[in-house]
Protein backbone atom coordinates (compact mmCIF):
# COMPACT_ATOMS: atom_id res chain seq x y z
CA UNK A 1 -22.66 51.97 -8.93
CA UNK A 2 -23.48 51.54 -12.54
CA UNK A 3 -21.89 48.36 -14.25
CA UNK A 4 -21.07 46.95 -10.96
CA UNK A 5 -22.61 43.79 -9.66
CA UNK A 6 -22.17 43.66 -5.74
CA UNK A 7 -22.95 40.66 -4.02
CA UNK A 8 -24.09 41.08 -0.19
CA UNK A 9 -23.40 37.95 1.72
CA UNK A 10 -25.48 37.29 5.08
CA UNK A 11 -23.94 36.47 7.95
CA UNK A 12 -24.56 32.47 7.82
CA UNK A 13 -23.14 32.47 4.49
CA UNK A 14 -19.99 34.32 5.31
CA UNK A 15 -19.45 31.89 8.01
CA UNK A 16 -19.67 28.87 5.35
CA UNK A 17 -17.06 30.46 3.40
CA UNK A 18 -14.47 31.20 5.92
CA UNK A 19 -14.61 27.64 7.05
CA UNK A 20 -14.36 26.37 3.95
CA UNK A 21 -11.14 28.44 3.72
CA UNK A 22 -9.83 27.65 7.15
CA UNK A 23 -9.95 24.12 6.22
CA UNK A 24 -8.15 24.69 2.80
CA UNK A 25 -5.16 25.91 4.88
CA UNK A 26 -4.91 23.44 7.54
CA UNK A 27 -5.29 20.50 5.09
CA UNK A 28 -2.43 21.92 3.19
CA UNK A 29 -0.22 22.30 6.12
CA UNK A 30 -1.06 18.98 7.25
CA UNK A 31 0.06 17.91 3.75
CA UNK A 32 3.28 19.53 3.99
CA UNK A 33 4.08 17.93 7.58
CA UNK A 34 3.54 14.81 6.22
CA UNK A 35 6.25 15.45 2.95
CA UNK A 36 8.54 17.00 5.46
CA UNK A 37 8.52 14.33 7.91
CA UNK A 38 8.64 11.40 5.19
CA UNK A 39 11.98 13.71 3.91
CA UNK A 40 13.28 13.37 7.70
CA UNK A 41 12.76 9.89 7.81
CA UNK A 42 14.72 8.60 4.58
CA UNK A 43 17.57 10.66 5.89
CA UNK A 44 17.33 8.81 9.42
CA UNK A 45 17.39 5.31 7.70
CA UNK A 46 19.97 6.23 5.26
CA UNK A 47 21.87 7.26 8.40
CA UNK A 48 21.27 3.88 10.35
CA UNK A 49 22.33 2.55 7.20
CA UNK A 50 25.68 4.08 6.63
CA UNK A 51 26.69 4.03 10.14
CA UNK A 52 25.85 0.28 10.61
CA UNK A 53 28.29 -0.19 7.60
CA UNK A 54 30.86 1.70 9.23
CA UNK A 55 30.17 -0.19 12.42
CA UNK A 56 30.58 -3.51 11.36
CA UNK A 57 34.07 -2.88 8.93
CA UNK A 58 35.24 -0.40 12.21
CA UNK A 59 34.20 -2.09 15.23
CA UNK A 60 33.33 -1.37 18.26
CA UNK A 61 35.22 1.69 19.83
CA UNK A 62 38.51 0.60 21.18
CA UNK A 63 38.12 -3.00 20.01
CA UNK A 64 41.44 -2.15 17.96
CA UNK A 65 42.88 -1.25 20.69
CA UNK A 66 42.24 -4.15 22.75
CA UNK A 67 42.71 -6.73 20.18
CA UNK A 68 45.72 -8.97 20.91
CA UNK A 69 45.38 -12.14 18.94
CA UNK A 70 44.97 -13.20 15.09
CA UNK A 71 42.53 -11.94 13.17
CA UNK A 72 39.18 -13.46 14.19
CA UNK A 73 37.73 -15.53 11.62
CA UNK A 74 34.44 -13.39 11.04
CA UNK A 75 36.96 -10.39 10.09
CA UNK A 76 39.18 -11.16 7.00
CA UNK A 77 40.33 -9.33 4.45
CA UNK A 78 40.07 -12.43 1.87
CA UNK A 79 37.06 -12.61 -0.66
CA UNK A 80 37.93 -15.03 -2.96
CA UNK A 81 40.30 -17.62 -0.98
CA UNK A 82 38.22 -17.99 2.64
CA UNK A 83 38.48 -21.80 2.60
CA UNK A 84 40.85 -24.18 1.19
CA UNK A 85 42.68 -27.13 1.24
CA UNK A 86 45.99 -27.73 2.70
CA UNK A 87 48.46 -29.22 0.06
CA UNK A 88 52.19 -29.30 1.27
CA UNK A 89 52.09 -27.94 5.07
CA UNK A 90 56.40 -27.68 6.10
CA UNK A 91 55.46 -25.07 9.19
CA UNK A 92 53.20 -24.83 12.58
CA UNK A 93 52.09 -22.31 14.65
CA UNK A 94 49.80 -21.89 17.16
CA UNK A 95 47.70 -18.45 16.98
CA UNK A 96 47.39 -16.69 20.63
CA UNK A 97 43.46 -17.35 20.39
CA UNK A 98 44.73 -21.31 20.11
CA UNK A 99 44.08 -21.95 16.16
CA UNK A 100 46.73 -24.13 14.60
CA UNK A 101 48.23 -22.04 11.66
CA UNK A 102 50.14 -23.95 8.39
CA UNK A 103 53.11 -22.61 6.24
CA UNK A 104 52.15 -23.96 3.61
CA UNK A 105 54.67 -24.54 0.47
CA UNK A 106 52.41 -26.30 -1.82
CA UNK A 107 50.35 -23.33 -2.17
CA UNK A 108 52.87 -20.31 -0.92
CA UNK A 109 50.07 -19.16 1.67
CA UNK A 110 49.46 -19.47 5.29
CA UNK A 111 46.45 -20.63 6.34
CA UNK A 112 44.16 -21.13 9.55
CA UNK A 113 42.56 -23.94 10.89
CA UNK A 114 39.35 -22.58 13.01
CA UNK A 115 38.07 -24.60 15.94
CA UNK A 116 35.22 -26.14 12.80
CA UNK A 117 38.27 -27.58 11.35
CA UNK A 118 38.00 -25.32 8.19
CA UNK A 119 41.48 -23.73 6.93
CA UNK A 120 41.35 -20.32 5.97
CA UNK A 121 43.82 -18.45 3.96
CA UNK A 122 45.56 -15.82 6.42
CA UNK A 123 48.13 -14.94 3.82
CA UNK A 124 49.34 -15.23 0.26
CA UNK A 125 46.85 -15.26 -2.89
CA UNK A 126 48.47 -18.43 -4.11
CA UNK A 127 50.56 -16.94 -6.65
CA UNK A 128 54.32 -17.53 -6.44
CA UNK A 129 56.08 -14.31 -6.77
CA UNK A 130 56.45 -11.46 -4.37
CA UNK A 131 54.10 -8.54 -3.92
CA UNK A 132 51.80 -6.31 -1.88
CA UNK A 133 54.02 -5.13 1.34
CA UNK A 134 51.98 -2.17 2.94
CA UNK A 135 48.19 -4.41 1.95
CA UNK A 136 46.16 -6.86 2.88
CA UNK A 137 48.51 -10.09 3.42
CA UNK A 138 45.72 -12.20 1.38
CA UNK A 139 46.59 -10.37 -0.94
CA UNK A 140 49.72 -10.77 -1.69
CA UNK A 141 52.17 -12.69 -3.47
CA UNK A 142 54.64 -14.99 -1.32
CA UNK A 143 57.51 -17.77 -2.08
CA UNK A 144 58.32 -20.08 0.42
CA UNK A 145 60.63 -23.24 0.74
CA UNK A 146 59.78 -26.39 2.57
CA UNK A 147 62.13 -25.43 5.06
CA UNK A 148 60.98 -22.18 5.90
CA UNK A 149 59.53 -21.24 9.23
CA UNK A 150 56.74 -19.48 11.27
CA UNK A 151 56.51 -17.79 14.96
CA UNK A 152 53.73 -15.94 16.13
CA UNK A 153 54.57 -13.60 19.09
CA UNK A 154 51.87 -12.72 21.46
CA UNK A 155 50.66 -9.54 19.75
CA UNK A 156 49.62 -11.81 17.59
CA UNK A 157 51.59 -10.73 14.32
CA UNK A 158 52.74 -13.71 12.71
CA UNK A 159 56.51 -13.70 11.03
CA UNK A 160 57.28 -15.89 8.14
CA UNK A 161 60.32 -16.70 6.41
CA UNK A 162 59.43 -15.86 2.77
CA UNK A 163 62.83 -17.63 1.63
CA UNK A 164 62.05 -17.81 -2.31
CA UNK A 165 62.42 -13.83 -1.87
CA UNK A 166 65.06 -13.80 0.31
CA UNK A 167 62.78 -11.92 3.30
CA UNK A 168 61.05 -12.58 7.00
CA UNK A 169 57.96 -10.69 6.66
CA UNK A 170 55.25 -10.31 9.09
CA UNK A 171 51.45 -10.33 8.89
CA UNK A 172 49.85 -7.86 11.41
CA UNK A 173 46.53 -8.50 13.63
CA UNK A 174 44.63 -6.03 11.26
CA UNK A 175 45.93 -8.42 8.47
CA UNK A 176 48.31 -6.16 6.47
CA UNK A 177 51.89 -7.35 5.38
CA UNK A 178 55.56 -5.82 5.48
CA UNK A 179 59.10 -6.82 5.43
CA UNK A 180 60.96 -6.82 8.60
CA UNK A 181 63.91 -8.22 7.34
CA UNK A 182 65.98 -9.00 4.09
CA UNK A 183 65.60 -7.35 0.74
CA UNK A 184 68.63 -5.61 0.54
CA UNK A 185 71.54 -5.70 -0.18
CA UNK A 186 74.27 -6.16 2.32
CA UNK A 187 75.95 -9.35 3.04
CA UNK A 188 75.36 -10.64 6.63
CA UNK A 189 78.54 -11.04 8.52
CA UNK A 190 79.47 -10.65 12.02
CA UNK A 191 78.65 -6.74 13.06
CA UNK A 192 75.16 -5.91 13.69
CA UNK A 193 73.24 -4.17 10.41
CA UNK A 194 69.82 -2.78 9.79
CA UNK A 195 67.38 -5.93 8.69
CA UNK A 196 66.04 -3.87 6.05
CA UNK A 197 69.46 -3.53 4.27
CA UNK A 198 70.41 -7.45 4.73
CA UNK A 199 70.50 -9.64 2.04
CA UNK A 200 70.27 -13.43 3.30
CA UNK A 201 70.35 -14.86 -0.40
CA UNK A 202 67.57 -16.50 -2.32
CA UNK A 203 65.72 -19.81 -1.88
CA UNK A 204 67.15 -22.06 0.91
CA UNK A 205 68.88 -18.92 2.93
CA UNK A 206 66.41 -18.20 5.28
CA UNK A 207 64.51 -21.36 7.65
CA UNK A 208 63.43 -21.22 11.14
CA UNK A 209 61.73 -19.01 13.16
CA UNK A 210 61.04 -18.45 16.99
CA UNK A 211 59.89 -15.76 19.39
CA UNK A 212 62.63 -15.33 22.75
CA UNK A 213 61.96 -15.05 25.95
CA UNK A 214 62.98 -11.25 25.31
CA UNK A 215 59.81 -10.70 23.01
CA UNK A 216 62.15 -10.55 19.85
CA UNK A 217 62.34 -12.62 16.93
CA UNK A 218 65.50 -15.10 16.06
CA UNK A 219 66.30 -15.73 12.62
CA UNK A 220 67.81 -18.91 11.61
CA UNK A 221 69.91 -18.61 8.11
CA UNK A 222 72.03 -20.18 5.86
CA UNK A 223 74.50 -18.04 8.23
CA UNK A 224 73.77 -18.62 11.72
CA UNK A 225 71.19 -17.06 14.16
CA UNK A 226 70.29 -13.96 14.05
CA UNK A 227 68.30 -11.79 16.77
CA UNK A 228 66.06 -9.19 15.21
CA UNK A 229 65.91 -6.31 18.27
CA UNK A 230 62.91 -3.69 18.44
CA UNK A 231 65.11 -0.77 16.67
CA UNK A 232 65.26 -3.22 13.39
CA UNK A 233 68.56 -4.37 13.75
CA UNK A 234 69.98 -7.86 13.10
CA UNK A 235 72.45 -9.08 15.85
CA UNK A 236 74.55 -12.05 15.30
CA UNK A 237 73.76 -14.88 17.74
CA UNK A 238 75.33 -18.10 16.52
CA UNK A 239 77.31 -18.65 13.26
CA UNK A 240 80.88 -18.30 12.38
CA UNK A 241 83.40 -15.60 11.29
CA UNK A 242 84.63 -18.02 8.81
CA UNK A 243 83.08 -19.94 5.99
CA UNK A 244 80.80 -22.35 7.38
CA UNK A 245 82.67 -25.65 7.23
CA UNK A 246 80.83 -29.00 6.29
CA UNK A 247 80.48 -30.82 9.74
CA UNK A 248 78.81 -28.16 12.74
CA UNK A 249 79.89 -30.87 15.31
CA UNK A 250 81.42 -28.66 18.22
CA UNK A 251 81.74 -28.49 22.19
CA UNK A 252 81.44 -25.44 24.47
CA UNK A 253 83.23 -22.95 21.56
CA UNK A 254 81.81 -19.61 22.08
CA UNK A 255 78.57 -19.07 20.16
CA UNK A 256 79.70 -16.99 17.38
CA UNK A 257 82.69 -18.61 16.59
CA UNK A 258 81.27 -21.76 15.96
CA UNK A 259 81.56 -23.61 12.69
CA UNK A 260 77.85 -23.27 12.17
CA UNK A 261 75.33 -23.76 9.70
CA UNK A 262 72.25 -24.15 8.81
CA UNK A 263 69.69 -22.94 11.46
CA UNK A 264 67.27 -24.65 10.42
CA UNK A 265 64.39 -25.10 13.34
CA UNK A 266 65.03 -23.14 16.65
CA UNK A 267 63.39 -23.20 20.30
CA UNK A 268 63.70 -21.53 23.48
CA UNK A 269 63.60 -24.30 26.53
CA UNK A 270 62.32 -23.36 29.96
CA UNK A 271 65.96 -21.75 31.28
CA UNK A 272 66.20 -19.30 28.19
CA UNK A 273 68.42 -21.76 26.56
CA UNK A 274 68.32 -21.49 22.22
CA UNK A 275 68.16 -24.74 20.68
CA UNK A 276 69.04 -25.02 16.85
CA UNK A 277 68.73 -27.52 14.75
CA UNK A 278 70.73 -28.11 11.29
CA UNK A 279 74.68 -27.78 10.85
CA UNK A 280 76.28 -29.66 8.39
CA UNK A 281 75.60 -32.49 9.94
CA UNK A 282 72.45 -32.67 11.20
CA UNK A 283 72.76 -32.19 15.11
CA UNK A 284 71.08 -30.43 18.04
CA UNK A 285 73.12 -28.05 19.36
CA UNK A 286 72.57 -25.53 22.30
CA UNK A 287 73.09 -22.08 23.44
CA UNK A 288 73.79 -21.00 26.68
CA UNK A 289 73.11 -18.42 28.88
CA UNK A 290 76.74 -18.37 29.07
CA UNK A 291 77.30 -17.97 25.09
CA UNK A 292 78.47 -21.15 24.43
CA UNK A 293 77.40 -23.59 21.52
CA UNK A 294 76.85 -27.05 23.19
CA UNK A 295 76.45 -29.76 21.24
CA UNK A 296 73.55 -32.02 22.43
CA UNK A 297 73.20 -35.10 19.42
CA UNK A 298 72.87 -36.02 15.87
CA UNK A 299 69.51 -36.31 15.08
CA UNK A 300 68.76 -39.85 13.83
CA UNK A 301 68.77 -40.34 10.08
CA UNK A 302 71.80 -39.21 7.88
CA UNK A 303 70.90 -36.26 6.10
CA UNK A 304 67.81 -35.13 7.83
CA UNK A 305 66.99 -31.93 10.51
CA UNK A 306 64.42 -32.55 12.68
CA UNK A 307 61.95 -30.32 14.15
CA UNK A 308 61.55 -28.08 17.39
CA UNK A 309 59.35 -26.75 19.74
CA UNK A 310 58.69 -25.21 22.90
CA UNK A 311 56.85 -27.91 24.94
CA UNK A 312 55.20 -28.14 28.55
CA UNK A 313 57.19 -28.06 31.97
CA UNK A 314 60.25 -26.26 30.34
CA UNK A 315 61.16 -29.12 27.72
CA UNK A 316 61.47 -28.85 24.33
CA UNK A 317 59.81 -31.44 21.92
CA UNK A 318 61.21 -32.27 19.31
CA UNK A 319 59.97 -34.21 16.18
CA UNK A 320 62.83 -36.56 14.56
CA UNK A 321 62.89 -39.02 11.46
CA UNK A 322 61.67 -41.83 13.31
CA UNK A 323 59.19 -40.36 15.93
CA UNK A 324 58.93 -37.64 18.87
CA UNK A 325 61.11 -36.88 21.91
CA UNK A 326 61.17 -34.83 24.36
CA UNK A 327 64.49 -32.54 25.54
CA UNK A 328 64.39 -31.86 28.92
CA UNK A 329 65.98 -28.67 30.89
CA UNK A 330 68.21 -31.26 32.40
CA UNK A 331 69.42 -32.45 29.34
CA UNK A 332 67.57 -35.85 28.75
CA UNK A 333 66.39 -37.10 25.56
CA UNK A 334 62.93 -39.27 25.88
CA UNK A 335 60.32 -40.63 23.71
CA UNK A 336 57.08 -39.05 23.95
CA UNK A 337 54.87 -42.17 24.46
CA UNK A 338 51.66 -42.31 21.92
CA UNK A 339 49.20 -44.98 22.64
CA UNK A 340 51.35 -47.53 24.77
CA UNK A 341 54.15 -47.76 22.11
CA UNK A 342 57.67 -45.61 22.05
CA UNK A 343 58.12 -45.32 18.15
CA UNK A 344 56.47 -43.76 15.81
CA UNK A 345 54.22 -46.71 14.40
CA UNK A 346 50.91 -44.98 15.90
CA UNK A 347 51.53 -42.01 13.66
CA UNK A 348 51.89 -44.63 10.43
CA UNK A 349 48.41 -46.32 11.48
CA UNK A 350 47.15 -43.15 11.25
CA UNK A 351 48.34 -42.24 7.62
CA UNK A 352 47.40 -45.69 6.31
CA UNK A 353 49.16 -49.00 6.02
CA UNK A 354 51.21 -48.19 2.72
CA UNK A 355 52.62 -44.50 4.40
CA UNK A 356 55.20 -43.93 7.03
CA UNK A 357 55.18 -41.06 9.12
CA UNK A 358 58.65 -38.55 8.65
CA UNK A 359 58.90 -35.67 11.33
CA UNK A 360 60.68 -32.50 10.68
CA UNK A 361 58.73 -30.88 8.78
CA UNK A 362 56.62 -29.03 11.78
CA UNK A 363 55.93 -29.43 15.16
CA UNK A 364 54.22 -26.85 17.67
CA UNK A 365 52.64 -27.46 21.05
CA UNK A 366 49.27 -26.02 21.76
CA UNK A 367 48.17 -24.40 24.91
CA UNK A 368 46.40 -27.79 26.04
CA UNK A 369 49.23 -29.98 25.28
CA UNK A 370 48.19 -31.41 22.78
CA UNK A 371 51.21 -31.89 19.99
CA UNK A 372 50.56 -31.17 16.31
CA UNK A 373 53.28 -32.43 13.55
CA UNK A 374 53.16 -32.72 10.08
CA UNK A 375 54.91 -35.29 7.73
CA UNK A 376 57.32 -34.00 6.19
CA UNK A 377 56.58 -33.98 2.10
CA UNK A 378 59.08 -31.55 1.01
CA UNK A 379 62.10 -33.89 1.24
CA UNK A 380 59.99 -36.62 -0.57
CA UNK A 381 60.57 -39.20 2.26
CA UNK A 382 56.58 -39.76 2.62
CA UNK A 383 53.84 -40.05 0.23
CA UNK A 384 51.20 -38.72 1.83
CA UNK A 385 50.52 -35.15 3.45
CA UNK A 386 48.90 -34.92 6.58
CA UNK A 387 48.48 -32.89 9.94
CA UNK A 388 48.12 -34.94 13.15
CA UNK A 389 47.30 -34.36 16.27
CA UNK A 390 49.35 -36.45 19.16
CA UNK A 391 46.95 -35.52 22.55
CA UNK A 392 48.25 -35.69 26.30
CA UNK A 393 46.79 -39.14 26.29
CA UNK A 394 48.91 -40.66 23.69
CA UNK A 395 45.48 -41.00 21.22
CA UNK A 396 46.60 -39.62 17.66
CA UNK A 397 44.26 -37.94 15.17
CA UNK A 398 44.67 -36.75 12.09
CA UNK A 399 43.46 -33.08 11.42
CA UNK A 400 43.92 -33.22 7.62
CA UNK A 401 45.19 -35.80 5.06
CA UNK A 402 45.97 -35.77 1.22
């Protein structure tokens, strides 16, 4: 055709050229693979990624579920307080997983000694004041007295007596904080009343805690003793339906109408008895299975409560003024023997030559029977701090020291 340039390609050369296109196409496909492959993989890692996060703030499935001591050390909810210093420990506890915890009043926090012998703060940010029910306990803000106490039940939720705000709070095994009791504002008495509408009073109202043989908590108050039941209700155990006279110095009176108060430290011994230290004037005194308010003996030193704790065999130990004893379920009163000696002279080697040990302050009994006290600094009758351990051999050693 005119004005038409036709080219005529042989067979050889149209061969050449479809090649060459054939291999246009696959290269570009292969090129396309490759992007859509290199897509796939950044969305696999950032998937590994985001569900090893998860993994390691979750758990394991059901670990949760299973867990039934305190928080493990490797898991806290504390950033900025993971180890410190003890400063005025007036409280002991021993963890279900064996680790000593401290009520600490020098620094309103609890904290955790791990089997390295490092303390780690468990609860409280070390601001006096009161805050953060329904959060992380290291979190928040707690107030507590030298006298107040600690129990741990077996769940491993630890109860506190957070006295300065008139409230026993608990710390949970995931590490959050409530109020179980207190903060409200209905007098205790006699009848039975929700814990969250009690009112116990301010500072120096609430002391001791302890876990019964029934799984619930008891309460010692300004009051009396006070059972807290699983349905949140306080139940009078000991105290008095009059003012609490000066002197708590009684003999087989029924519980409740004893003249009776402080509770300071309580204990459960081996036949479901309640011991209580405190009354007005300083005494042991126990309840029976029966109801009755025994009393056992003034603890030595005028002025002075000593401490109490459930100990091996059924006994009780308790740490006094002037050393540790041991309550037996038949009613004997020994001292525990450290290092050949019957008094407490061991524990004021241990402090240093110028200190002298004063119980009261805390005692628990670990699950090896080994004994840990602490002096007691809050009443100002020793100048030195410290946290000692009195082993089954009679050796002492001194976890911590100011």
């Amino acid at each position: 055709m005119d004005g038409v340039a036709v080219t005529l390609l042989d067979d050889e050369q149209l061969t050449a050229h479809v090649d060459s296109d054939a291999k246009a196409l696959i290269e570009e496909a292969r090129r396309r693979h490759r992007k859509r492959w290199f897509v796939i993989r950044i969305f696999v890692l950032i998937a590994v990624v985001v569900g090893g996060v998860s993994y390691s703030v979750v758990g394991r499935p059901g670990a949760r579920a299973r867990h039934t001591g305190a928080p493990s050390p490797t898991k806290t909810l504390s950033t900025a307080h993971d180890f410190v210093l003890p400063k005025a420990p007036n409280a002991l506890a021993i963890a279900p997983n064996g680790d000593l915890l401290v009520l600490d009043s020098g620094r309103d926090q609890i904290l955790q000694r791990l089997s390295s012998g490092k303390f780690r703060v468990l609860a409280g940010d070390g601001k006096r004041g009161f805050s953060g029910d329904g959060g992380p306990a290291v979190r928040a803000k707690i107030n507590v007295g030298y006298q107040a106490g600690i129990a741990v039940a077996k769940s491993g939720t630890v109860y506190f007596a957070d006295d300065g705000n008139g409230r026993v709070r608990e710390v949970l095994p995931d590490g959050i904080i409530r109020t179980v009791a207190g903060g409200g504002t209905v007098s205790l008495g006699t009848r039975s009343l929700s814990a969250l509408s009690a009112s116990f009073g301010q500072i120096f109202s609430l002391f001791g805690l302890v876990i019964g043989p029934n799984r619930q908590l008891y309460i010692g108050s300004a009051k009396g003793v006070y059972r807290l039941s699983s349905d949140g209700i306080l139940h009078w155990v000991v105290g008095s339906s009059v003012n609490p006279k000066d002197w708590g110095g009684v003999y087989s009176n029924p519980a409740i109408q004893s003249d009776f108060a402080p509770a300071v430290r309580l204990a459960f011994d081996g036949r479901g008895d309640l011991l209580a230290a405190g009354g007005g004037g300083w005494g042991l005194y126990e309840k029976t299975r029966t109801g009755k308010l025994r009393f056992v003996e003034v603890f030595r030193g005028n002025g002075f409560w000593g401490s109490l704790a459930e100990g091996t065999g059924g006994s009780v130990v308790m740490s006094y003024r002037d050393g540790i004893f041991r309550f037996s379920p038949s009613g004997m009163i020994k001292p525990i023997r450290l290092s050949a000696t019957t008094d407490a002279s061991p524990l004021n080697a241990a402090l240093g030559k110028r200190n002298i040990f004063i119980g009261g302050g805390g005692v628990v009994v670990g699950p090896n029977g080994d004994i840990y006290v602490d002096t007691n600094t809050g009443n100002a009758f020793t100048s030195v701090s410290a946290i000692l351990d009195l082993r089954p051999s009679g050796k002492v050693s001194v976890l911590w020291k100011s």
